[in-house]
N, C-alpha and C. Protein backbone atom coordinates (compact mmCIF):
# COMPACT_ATOMS: atom_id res chain seq x y z
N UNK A 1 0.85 -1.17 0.00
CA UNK A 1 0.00 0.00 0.00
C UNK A 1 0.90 1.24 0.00
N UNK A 2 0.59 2.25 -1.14
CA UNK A 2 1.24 3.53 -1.08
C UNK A 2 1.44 4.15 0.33
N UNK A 3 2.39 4.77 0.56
CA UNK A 3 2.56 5.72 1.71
C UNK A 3 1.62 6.97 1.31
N UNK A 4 1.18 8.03 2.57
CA UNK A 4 0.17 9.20 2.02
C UNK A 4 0.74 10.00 1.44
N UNK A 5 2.05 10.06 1.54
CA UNK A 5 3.00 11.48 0.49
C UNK A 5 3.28 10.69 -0.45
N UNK A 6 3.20 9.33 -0.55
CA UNK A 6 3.32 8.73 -2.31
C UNK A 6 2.16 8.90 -3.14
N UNK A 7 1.08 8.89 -2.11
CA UNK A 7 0.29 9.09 -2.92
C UNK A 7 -0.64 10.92 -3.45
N UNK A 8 -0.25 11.17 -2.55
CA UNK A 8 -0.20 12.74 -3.02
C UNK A 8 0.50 13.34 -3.97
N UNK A 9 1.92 12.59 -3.88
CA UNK A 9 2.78 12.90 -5.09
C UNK A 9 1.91 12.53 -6.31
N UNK A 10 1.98 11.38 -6.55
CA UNK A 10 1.13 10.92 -7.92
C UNK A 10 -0.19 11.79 -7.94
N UNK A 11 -0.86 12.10 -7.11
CA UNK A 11 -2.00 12.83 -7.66
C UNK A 11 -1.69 14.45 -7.43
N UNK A 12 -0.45 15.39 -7.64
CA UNK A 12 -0.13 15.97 -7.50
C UNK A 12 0.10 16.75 -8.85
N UNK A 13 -0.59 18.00 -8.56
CA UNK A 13 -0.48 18.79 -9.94
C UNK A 13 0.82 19.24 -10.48
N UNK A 14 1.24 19.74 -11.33
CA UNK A 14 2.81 20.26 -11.45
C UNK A 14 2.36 21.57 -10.42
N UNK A 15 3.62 21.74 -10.25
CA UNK A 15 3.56 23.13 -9.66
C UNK A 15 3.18 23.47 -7.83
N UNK A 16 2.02 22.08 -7.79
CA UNK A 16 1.36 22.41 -6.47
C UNK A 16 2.58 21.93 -5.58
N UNK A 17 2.33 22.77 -3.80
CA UNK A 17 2.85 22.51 -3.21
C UNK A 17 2.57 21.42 -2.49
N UNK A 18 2.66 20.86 -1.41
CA UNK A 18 2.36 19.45 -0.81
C UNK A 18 1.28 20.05 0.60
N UNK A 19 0.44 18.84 1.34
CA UNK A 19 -0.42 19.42 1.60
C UNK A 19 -0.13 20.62 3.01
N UNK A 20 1.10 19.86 3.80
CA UNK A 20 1.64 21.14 4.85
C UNK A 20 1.77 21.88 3.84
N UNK A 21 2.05 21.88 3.04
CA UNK A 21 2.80 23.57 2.66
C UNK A 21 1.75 24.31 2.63
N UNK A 22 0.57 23.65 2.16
CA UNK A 22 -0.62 24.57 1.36
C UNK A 22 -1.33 25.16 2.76
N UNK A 23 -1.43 24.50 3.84
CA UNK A 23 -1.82 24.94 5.28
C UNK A 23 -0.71 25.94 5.52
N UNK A 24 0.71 26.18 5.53
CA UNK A 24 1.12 26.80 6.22
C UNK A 24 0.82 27.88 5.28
N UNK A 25 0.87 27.87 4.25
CA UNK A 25 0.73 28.95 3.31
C UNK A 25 -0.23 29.49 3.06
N UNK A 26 -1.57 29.19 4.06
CA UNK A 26 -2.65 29.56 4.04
C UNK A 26 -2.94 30.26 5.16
N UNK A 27 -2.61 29.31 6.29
CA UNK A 27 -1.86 30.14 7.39
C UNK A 27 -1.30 31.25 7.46
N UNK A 28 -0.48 31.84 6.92
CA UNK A 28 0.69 32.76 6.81
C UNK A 28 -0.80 34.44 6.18
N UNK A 29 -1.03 33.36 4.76
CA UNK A 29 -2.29 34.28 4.66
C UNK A 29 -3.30 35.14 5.46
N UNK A 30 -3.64 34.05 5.91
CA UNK A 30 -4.78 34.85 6.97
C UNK A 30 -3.83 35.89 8.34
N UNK A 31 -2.61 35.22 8.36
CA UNK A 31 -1.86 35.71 9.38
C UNK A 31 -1.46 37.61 8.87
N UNK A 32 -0.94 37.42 7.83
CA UNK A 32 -0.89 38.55 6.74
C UNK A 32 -2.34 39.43 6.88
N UNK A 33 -3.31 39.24 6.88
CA UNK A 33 -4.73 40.19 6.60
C UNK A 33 -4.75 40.46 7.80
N UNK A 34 -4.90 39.48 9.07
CA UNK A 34 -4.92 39.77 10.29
C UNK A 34 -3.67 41.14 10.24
N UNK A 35 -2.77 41.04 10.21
CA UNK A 35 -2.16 42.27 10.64
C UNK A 35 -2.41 43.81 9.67
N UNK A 36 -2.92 43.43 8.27
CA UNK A 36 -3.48 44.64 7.56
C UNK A 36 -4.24 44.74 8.54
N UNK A 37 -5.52 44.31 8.75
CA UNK A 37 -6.44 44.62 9.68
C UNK A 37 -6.02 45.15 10.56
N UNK A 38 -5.12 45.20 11.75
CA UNK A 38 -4.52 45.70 12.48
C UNK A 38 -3.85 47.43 12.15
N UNK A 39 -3.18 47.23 10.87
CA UNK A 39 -3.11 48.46 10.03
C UNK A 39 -4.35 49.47 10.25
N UNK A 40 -5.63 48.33 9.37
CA UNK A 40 -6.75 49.84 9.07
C UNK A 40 -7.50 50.16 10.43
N UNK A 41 -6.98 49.37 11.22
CA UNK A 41 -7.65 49.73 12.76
C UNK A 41 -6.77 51.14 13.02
N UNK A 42 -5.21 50.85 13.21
CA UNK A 42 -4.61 51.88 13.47
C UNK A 42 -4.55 53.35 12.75
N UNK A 43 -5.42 53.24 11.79
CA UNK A 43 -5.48 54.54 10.24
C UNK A 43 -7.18 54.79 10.98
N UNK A 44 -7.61 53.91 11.31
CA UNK A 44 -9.01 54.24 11.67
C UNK A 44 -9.66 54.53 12.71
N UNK A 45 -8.14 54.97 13.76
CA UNK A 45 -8.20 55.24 15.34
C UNK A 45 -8.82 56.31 15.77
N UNK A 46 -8.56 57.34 14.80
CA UNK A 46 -9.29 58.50 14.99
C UNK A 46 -10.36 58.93 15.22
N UNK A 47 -11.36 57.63 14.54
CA UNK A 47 -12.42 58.20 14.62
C UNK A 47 -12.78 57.33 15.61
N UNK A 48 -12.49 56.84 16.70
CA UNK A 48 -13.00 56.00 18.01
C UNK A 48 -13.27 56.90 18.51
N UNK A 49 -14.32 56.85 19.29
CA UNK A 49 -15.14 57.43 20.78
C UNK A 49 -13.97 56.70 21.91
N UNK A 50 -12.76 55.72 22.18
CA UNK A 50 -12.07 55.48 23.01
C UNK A 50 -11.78 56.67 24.09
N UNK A 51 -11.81 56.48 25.25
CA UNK A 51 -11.30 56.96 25.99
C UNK A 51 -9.43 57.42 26.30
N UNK A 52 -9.43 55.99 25.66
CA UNK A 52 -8.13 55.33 25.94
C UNK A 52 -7.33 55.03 24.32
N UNK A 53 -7.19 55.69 24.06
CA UNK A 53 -6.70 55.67 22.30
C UNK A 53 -5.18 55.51 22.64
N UNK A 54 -4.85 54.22 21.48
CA UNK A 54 -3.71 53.75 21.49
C UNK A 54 -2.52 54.45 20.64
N UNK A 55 -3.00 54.71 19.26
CA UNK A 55 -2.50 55.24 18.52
C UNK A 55 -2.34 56.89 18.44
N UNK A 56 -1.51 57.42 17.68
CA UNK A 56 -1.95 58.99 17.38
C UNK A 56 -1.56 59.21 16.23
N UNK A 57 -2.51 59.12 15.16
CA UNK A 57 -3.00 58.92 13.77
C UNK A 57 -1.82 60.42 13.23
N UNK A 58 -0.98 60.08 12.95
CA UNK A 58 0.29 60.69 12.53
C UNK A 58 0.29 60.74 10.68
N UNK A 59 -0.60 60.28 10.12
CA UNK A 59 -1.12 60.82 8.75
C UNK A 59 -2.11 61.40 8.18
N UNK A 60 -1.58 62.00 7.16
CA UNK A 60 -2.92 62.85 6.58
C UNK A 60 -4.14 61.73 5.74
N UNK A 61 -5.10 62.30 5.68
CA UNK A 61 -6.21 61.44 5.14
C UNK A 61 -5.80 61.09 3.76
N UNK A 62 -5.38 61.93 3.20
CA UNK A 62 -4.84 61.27 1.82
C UNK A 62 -3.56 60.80 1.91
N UNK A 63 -3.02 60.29 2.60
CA UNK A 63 -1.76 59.31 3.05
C UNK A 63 -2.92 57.88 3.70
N UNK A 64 -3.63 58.01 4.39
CA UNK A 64 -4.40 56.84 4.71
C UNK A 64 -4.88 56.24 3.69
N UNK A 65 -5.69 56.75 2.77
CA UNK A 65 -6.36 56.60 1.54
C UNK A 65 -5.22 55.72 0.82
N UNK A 66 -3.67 56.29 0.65
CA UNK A 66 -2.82 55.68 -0.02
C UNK A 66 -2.81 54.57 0.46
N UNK A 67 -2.58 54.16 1.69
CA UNK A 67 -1.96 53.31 2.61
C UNK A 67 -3.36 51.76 2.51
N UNK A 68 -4.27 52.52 2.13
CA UNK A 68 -5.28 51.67 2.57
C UNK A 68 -5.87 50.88 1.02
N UNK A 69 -5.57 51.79 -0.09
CA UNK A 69 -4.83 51.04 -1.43
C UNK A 69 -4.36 50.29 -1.45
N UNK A 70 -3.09 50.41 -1.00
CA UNK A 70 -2.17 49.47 -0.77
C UNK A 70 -2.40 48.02 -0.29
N UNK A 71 -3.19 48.48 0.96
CA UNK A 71 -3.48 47.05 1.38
C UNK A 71 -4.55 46.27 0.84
N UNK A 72 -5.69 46.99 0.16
CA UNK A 72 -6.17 46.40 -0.92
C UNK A 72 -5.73 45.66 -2.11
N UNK A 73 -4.42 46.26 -2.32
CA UNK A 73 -3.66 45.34 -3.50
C UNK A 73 -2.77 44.19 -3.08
N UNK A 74 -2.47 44.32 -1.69
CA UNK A 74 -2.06 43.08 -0.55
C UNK A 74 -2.98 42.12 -0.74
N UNK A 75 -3.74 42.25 -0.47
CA UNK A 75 -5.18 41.40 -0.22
C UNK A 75 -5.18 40.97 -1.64
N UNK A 76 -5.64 41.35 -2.72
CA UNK A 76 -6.07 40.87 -3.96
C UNK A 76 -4.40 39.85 -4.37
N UNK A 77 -3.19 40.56 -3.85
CA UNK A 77 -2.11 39.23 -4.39
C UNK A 77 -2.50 38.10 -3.89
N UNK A 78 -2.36 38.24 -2.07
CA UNK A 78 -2.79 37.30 -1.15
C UNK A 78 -3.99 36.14 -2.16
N UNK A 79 -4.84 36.58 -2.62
CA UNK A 79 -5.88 36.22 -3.25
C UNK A 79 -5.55 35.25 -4.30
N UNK A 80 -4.48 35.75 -5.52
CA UNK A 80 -4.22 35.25 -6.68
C UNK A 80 -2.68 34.05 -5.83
N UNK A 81 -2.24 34.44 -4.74
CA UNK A 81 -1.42 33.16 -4.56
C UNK A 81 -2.20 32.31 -3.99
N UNK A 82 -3.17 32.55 -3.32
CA UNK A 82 -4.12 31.12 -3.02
C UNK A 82 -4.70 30.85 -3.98
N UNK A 83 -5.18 31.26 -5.08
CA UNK A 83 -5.59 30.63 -6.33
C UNK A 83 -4.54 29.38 -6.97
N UNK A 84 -2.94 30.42 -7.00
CA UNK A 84 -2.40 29.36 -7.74
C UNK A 84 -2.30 28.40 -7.21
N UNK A 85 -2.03 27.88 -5.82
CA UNK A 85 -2.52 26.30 -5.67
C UNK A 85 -3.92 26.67 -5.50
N UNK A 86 -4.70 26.94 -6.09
CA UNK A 86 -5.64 26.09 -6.06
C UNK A 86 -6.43 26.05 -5.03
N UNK A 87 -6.81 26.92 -4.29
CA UNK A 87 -7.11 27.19 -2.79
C UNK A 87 -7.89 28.79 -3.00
N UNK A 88 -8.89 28.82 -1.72
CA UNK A 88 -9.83 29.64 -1.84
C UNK A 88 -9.61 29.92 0.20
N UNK A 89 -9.74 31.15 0.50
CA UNK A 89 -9.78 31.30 1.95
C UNK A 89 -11.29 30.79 2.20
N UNK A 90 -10.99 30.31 3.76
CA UNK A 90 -12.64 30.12 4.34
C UNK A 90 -13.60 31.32 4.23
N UNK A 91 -14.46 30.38 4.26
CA UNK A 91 -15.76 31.82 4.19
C UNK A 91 -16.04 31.57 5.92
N UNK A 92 -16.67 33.25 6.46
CA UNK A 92 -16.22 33.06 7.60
C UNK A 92 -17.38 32.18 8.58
N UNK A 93 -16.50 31.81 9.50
CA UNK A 93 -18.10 31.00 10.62
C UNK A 93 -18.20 31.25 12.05
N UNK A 94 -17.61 32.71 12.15
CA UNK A 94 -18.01 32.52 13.36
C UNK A 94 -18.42 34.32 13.72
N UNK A 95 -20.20 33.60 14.68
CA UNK A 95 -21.37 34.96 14.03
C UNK A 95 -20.68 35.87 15.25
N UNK A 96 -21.15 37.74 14.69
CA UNK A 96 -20.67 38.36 15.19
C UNK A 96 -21.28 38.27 17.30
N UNK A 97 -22.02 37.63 16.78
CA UNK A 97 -22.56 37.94 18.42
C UNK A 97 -22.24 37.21 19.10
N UNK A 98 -21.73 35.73 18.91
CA UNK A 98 -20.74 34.81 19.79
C UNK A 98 -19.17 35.98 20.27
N UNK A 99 -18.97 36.51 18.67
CA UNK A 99 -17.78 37.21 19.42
C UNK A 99 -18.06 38.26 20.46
N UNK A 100 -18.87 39.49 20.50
CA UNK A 100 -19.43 40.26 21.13
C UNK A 100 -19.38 39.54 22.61
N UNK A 101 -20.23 38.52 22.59
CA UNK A 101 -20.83 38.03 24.49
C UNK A 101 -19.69 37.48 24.65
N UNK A 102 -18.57 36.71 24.01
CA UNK A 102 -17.65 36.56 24.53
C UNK A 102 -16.54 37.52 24.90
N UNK A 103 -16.18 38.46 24.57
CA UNK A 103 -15.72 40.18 24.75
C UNK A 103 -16.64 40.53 26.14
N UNK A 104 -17.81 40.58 26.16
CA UNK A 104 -18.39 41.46 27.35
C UNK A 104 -18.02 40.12 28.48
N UNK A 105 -17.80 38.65 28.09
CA UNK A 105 -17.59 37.70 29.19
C UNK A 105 -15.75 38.46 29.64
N UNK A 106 -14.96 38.65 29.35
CA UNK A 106 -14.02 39.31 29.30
C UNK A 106 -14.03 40.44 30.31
N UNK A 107 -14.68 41.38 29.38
CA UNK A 107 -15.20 42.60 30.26
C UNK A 107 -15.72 42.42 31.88
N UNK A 108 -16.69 41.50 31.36
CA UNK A 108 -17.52 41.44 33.36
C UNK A 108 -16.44 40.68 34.19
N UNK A 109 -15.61 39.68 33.74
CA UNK A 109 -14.47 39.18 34.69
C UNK A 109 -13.63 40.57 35.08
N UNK A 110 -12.92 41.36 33.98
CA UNK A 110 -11.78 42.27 34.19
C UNK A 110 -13.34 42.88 35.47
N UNK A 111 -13.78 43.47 35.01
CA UNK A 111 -14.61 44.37 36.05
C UNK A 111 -15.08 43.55 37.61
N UNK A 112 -15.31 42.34 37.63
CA UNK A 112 -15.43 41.99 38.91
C UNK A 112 -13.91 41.61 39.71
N UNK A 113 -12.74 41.98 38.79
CA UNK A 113 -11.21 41.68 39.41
C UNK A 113 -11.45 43.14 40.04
N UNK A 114 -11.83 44.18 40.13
CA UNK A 114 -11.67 45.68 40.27
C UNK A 114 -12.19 45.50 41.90
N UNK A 115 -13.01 44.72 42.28
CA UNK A 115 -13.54 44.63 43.41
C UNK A 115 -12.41 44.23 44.84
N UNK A 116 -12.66 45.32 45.81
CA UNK A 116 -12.04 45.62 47.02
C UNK A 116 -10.95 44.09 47.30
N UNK A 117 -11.99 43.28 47.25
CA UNK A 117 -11.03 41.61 47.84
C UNK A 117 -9.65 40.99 46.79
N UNK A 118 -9.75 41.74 45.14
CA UNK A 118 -8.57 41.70 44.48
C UNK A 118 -7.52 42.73 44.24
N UNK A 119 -8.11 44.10 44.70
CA UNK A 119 -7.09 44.61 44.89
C UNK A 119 -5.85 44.69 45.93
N UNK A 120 -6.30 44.17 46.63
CA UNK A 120 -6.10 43.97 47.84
C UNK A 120 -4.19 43.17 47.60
N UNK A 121 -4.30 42.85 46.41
CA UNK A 121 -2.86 42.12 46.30
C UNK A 121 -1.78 43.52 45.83
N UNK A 122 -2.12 44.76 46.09
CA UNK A 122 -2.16 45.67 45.43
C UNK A 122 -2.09 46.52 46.20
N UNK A 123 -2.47 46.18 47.96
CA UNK A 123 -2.24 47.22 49.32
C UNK A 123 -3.57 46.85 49.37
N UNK A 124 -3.75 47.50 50.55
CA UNK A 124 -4.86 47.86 51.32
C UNK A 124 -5.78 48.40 50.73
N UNK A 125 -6.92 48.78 50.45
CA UNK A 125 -7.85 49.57 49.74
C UNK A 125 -8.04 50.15 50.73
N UNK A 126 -8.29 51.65 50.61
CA UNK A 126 -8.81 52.57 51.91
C UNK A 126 -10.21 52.55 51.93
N UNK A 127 -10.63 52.70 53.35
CA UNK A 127 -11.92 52.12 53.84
C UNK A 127 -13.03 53.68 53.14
N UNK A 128 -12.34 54.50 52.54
CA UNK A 128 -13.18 55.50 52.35
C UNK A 128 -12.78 55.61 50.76
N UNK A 129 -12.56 54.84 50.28
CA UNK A 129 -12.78 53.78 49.06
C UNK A 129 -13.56 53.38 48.55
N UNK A 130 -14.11 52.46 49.57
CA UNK A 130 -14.63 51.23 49.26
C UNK A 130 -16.29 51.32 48.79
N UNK A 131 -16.79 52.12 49.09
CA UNK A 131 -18.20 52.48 48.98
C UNK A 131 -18.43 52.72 47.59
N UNK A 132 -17.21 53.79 46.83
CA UNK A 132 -16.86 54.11 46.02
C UNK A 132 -17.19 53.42 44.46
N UNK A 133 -15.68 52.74 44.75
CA UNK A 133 -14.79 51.70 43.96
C UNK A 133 -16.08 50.69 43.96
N UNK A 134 -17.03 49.86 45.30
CA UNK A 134 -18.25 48.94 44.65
C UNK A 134 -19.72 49.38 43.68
N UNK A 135 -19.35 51.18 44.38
CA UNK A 135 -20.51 51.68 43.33
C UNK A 135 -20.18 51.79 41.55
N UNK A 136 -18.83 52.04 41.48
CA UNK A 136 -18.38 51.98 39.99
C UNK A 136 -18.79 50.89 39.85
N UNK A 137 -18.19 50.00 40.18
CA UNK A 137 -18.25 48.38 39.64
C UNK A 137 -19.27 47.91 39.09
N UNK A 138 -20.52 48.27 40.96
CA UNK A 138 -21.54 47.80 40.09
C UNK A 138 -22.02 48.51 39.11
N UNK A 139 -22.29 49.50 38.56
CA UNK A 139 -22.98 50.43 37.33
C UNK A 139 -22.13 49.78 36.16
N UNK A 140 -20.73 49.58 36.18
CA UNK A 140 -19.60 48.45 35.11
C UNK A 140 -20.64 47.56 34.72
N UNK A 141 -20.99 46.53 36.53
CA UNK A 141 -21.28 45.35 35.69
C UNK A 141 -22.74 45.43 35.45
N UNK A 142 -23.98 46.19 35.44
CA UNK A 142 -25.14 46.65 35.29
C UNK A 142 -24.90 46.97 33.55
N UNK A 143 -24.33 47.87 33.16
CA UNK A 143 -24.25 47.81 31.85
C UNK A 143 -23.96 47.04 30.93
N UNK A 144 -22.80 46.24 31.49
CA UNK A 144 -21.88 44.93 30.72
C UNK A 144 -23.34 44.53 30.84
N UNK A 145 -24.20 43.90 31.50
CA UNK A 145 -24.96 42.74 31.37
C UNK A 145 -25.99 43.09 30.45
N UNK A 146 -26.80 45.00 30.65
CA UNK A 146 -27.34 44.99 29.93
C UNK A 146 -27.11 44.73 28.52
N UNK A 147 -25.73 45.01 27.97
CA UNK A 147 -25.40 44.96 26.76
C UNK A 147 -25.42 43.55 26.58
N UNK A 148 -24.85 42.43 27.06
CA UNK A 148 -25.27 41.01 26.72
C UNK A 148 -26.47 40.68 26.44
N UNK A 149 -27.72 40.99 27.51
CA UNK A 149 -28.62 40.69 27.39
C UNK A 149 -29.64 40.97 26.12
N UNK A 150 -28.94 42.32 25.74
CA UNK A 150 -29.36 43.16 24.43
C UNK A 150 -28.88 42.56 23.47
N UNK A 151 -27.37 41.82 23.37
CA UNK A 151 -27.20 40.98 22.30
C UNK A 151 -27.80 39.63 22.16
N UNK A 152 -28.28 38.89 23.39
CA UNK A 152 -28.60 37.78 23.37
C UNK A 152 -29.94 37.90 22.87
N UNK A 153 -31.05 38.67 23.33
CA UNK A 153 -32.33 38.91 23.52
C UNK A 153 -32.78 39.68 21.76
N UNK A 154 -32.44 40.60 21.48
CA UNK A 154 -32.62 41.37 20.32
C UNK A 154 -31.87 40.89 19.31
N UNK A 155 -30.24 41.14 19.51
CA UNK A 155 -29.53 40.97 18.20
C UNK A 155 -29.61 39.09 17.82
N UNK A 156 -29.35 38.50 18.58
CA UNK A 156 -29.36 37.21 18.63
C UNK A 156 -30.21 36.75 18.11
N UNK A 157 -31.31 36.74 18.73
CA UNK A 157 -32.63 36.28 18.64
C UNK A 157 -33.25 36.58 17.33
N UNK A 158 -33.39 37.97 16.68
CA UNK A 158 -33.48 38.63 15.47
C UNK A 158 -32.49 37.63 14.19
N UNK A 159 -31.50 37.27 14.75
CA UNK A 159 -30.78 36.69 13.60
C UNK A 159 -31.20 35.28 13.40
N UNK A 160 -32.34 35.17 14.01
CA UNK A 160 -32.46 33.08 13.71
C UNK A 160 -33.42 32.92 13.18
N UNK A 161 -34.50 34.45 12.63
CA UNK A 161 -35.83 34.18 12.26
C UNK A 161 -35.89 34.24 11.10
């Protein structure tokens, strides 16, 4: 009985790569967009409502515009080298609102670490604090939930009918 790379060889197009290669090279792909993406996040910082802004959008709009060309013509190579073997990226599967409630599951943990008994690794919390620091929290986690509940209940629910 053939070995599985003997027999891949024989049914192997000219040209194609073997089947790791075509994973890593598909891999590498998506790894590649993931960081454009990362790009048009950082060109597109500006216009966040963040509090907490990471970037400081150090180009002009028609330098973004260029920049964001660019990565459009990234993307379309990306495109034509997964063609030549023979390969198509996944279409995507996973819905936006799994990602969302899992983000606010995120959120309500970081926000219940904020509470008096974990900072505590952190000093003492002062006792004229504390009244404080549990009233933020809770209004934190009052909203976090409403927003889950709003995705689970409305957006969720809306998407199965």
């Amino acid at each position: 009985m053939p070995e599985p790379e003997e027999e891949h060889a024989r049914l192997r197009r000219p040209g194609e790569l073997n089947e790791p290669q075509r994973r890593r090279l598909n891999a590498t792909c998506v790894y590649i967009d993931d960081l454009l993406g990362e790009i048009e996040q950082a060109l597109h910082s500006a216009a966040s409502e963040s509090p907490f802004p990471r970037y400081v959008v150090d180009v002009t709009p028609s330098q973004s515009q260029e920049i964001q060309g660019r990565i459009r013509s990234l993307r379309a190579e990306l495109l034509r080298v997964l063609e030549w073997q023979h390969m198509k990226p996944r279409p995507a599967d996973i819905p936006v609102t799994r990602s969302v409630l899992t983000d606010l599951s995120f959120v309500d943990n970081a926000v219940e670490e904020l509470k008096p008994r974990f900072l505590r690794g952190c000093g003492a919390v002062p006792a004229d604090a504390v009244d404080g620091l549990n009233a933020a929290i809770h209004r934190l986690q009052v909203m976090v939930r409403e927003m889950r509940s709003y995705v689970r209940e409305e957006v969720a629910g809306n998407s199965e009918s």
